[in-house]
Protein backbone atom coordinates (compact mmCIF):
# COMPACT_ATOMS: atom_id res chain seq x y z
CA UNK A 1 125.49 110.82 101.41
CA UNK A 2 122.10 108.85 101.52
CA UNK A 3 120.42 107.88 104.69
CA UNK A 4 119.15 104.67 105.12
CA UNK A 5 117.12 102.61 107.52
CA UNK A 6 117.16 99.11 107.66
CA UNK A 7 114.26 97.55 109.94
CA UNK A 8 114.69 93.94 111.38
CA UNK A 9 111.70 92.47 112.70
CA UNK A 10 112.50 90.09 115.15
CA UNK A 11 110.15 87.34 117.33
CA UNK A 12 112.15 84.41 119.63
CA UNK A 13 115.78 85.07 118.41
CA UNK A 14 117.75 85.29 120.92
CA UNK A 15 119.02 81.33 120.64
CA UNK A 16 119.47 82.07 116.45
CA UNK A 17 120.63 85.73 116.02
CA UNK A 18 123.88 85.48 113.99
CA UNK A 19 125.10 88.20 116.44
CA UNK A 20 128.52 88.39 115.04
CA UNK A 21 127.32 89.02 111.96
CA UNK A 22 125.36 91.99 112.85
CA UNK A 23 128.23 93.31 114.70
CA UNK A 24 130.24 93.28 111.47
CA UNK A 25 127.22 95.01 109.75
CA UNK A 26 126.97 98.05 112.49
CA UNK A 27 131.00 98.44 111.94
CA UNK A 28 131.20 98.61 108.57
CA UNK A 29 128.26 100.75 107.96
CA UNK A 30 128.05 103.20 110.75
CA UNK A 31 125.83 105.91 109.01
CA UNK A 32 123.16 103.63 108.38
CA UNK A 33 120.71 103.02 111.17
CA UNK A 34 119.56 99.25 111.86
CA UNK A 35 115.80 99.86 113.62
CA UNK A 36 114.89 96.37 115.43
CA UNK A 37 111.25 96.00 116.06
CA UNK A 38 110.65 93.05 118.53
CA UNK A 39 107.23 91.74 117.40
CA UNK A 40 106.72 90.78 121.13
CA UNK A 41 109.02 87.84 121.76
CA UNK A 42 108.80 85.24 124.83
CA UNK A 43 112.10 85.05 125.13
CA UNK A 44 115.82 87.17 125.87
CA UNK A 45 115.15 89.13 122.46
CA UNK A 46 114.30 92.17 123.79
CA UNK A 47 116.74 92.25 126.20
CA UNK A 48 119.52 91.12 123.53
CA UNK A 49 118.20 94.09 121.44
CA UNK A 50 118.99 96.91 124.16
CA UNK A 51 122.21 95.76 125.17
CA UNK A 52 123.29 96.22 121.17
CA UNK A 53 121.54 99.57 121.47
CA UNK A 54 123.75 100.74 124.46
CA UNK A 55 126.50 99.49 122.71
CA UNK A 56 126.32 101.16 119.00
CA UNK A 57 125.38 104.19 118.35
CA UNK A 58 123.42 103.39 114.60
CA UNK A 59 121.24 100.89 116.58
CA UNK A 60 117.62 101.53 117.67
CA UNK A 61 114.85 99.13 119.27
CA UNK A 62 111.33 99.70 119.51
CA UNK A 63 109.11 96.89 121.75
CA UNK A 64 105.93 96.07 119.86
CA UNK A 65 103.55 94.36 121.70
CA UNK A 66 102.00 91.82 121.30
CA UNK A 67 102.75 89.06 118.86
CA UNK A 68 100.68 89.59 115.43
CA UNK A 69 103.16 88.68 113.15
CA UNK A 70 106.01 89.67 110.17
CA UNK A 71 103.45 92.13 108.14
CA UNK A 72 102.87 94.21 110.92
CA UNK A 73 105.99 94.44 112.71
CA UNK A 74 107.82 95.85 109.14
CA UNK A 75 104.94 98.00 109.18
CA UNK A 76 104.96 99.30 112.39
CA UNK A 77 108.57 99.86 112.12
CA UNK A 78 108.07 101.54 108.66
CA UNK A 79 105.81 104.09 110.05
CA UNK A 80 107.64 104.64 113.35
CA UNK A 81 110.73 105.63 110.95
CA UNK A 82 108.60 107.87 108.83
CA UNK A 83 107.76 109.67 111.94
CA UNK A 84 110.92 110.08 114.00
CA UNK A 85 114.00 109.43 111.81
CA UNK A 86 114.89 111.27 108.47
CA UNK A 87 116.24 108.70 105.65
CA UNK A 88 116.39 108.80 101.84
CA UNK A 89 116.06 105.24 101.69
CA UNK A 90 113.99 102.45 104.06
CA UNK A 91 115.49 98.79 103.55
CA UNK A 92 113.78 95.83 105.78
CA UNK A 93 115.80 92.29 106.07
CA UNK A 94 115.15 89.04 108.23
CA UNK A 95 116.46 88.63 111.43
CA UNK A 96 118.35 85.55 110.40
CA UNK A 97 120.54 87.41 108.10
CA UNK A 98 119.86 84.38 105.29
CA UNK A 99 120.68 87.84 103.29
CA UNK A 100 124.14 89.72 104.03
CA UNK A 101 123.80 93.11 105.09
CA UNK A 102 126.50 93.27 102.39
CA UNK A 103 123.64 93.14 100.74
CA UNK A 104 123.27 96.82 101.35
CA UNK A 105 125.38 99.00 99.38
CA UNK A 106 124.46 96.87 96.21
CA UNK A 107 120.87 98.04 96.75
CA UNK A 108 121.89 101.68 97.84
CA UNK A 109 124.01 101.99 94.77
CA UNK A 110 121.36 100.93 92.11
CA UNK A 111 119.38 103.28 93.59
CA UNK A 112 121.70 106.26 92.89
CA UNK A 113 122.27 105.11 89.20
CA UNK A 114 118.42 104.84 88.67
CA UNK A 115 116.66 107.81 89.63
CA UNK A 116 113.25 106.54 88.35
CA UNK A 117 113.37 103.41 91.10
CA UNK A 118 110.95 103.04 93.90
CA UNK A 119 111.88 99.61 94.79
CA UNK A 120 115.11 97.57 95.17
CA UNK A 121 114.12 93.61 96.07
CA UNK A 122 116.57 91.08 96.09
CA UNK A 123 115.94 87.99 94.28
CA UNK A 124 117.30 84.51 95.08
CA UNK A 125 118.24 83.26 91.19
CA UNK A 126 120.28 80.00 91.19
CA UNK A 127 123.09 80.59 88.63
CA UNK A 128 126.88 79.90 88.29
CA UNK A 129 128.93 82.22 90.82
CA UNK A 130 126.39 82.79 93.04
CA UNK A 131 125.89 81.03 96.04
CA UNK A 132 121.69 80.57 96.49
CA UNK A 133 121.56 77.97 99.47
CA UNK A 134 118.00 76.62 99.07
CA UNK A 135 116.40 73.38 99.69
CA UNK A 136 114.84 72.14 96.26
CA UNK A 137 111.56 71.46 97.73
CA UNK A 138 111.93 75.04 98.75
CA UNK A 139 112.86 75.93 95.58
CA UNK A 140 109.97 74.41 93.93
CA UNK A 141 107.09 75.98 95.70
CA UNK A 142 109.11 79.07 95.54
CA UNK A 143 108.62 79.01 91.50
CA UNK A 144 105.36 77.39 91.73
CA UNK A 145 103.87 80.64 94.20
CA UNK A 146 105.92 83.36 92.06
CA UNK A 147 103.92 81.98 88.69
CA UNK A 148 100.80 82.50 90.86
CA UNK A 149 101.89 85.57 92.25
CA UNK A 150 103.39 87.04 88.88
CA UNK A 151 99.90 86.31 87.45
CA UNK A 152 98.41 88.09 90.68
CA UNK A 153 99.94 90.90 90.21
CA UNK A 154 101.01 91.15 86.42
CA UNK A 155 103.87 91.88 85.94
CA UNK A 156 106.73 89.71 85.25
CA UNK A 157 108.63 89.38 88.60
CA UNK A 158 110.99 86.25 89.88
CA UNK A 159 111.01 86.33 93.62
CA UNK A 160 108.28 88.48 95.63
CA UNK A 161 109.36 86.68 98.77
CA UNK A 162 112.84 87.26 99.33
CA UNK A 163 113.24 89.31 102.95
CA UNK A 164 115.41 91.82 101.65
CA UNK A 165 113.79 94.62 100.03
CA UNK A 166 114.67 98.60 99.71
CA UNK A 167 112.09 101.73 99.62
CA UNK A 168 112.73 105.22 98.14
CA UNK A 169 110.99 107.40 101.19
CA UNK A 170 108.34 108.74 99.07
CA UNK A 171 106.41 105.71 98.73
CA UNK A 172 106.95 104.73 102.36
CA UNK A 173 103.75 105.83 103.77
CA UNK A 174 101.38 105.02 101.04
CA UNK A 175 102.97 101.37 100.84
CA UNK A 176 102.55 100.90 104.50
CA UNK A 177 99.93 103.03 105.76
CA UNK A 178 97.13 99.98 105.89
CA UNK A 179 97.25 96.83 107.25
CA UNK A 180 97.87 93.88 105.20
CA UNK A 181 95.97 91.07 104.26
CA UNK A 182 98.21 88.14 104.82
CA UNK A 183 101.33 87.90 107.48
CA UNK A 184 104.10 86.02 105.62
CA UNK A 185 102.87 87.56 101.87
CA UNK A 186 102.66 91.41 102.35
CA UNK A 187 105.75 91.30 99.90
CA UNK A 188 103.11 90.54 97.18
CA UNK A 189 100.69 93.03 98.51
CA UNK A 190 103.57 96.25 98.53
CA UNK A 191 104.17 94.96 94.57
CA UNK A 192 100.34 95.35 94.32
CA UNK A 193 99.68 98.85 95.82
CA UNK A 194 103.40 100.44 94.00
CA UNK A 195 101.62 98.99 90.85
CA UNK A 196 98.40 101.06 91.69
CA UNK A 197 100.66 104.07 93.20
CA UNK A 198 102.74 104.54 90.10
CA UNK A 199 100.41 102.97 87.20
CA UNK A 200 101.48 101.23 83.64
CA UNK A 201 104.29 101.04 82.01
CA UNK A 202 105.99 103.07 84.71
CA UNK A 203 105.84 100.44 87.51
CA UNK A 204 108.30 98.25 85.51
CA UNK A 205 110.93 100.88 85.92
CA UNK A 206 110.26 101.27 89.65
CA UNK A 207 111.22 97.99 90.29
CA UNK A 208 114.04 96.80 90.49
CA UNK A 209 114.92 92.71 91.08
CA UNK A 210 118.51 92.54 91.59
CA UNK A 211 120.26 88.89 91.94
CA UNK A 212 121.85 88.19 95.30
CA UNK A 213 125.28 86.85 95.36
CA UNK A 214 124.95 84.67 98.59
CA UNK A 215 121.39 83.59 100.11
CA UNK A 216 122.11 81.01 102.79
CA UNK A 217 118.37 79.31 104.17
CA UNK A 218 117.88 78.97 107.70
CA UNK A 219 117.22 75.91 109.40
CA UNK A 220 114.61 77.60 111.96
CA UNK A 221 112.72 78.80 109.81
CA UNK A 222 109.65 80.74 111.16
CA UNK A 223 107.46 79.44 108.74
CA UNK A 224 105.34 76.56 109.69
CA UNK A 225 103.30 73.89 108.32
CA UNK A 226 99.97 75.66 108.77
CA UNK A 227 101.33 78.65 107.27
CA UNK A 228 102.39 77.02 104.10
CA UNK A 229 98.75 76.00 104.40
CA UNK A 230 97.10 79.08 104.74
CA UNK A 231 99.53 80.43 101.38
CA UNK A 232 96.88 79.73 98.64
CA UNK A 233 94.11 80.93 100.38
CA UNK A 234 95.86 84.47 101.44
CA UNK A 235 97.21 84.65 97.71
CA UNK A 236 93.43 84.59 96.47
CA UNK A 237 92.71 87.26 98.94
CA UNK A 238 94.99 89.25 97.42
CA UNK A 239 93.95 88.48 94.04
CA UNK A 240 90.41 89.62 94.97
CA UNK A 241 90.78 92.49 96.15
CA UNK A 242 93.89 93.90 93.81
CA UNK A 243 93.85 92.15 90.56
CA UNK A 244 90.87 93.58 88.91
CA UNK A 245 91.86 97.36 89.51
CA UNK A 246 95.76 96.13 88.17
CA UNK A 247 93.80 94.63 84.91
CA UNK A 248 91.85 97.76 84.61
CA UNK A 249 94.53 100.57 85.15
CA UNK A 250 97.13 98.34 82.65
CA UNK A 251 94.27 98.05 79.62
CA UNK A 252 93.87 101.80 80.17
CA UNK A 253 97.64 101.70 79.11
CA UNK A 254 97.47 99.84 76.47
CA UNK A 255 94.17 101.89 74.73
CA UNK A 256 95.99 104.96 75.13
């Protein structure tokens, strides 16, 4: 059976952790390991955190301090697990569980059918039979930022942004082994550097964007108004300093 490691970074949730939730989750899927990194919270979080790992035996916690931030919490937890835990598979998911950890097998499972995949990413497509809960002013600058990002990085993708994403271990390190430019939109920059890791065409068959079932938004939402400020000018960032060498590698594609 596959190992996998889910990583949960967490800042201030001690007053919105859907705790029962998570419960269910470390039941129902004892042989996967749920790595919390607190991204160092103010408040009971940490001490939430190592009362769960007393309790259950697939739960770890690692104290990262201080503050800096989304990015680097997944990435500190990434590397931590690449160091001390063995795992096929690496999955990270929000603290607010607006994804189920149901979520989970679906991802695991594609894998296994698709042996070429580096990437599993859930995507947050309103159709009939699914339930996306989204505000539509959400929704909106969610399609306006993944045309800009799609352009960014091209390639055709829906959703960079969703917080529920799964790694094959090989890619682990190289994905995560420099900082990131931007806090909330690292998603964008892991697209960029699997692009670079695993070139043209072959980058369209590492990733995989599979349709959630259920995405419920969060009221609390850690986002703020300066952040959703601070979006265009972090995308550009990106799209300095990776789109040129994605244009280049993908017309060497198409001239060979």
């Amino acid at each position: 059976m596959s190992k996998v490691v889910v990583i949960i970074p967490c800042y201030n949730e001690a007053d919105r952790f859907p705790q029962q939730d998570f419960f269910n989750g470390f039941i129902s899927y004892p042989s996967i390991t749920f790595l919390f990194v607190n991204d160092g919270s103010k408040d009971a979080t940490l001490e939430i955190l190592q009362e769960w790992q007393k309790e259950y035996d697939n739960v770890l916690v690692i104290d990262k301090q201080p503050n800096s931030g989304k990015a680097s919490a997944v990435r500190f937890g990434m590397l931590h697990a690449v160091e001390n835990i063995d795992f096929d598979y690496i999955a990270y998911f929000d603290a607010d569980l607006a994804t189920s950890l149901d979520e989970l097998p679906i991802f695991l499972n594609i894998f296994e059918r698709r042996e070429s995949l580096k990437l599993v990413t859930g995507s947050r497509v309103r159709r009939l039979g699914a339930n996306i809960d989204r505000t539509w002013s959400r929704h909106i600058i969610g399609r306006i930022f993944a045309t800009c990002a799609s352009a960014t990085l091209l390639l055709p993708t829906y959703d960079t942004q969703c917080g529920a994403k799964m790694l094959s271990k090989d890619v682990v390190y190289q994905l995560f082994k420099d900082e990131f430019i931007s806090k909330w939109l690292f998603d964008v920059e892991v697209f960029a550097r699997l692009a670079l890791i695993v070139g043209y065409p072959e980058v369209k068959n590492s990733i995989y964007e599979c349709p959630l079932d259920s995405w419920i938004e969060k009221g609390d939402s850690r986002i703020k108004l300066k952040d959703f400020t601070r979006f265009p000018i972090d995308l550009y960032r990106i799209f300095r300093k990776y789109h040129k060498s994605l244009k280049r590698q993908k017309k060497i594609f198409e001239k060979s």
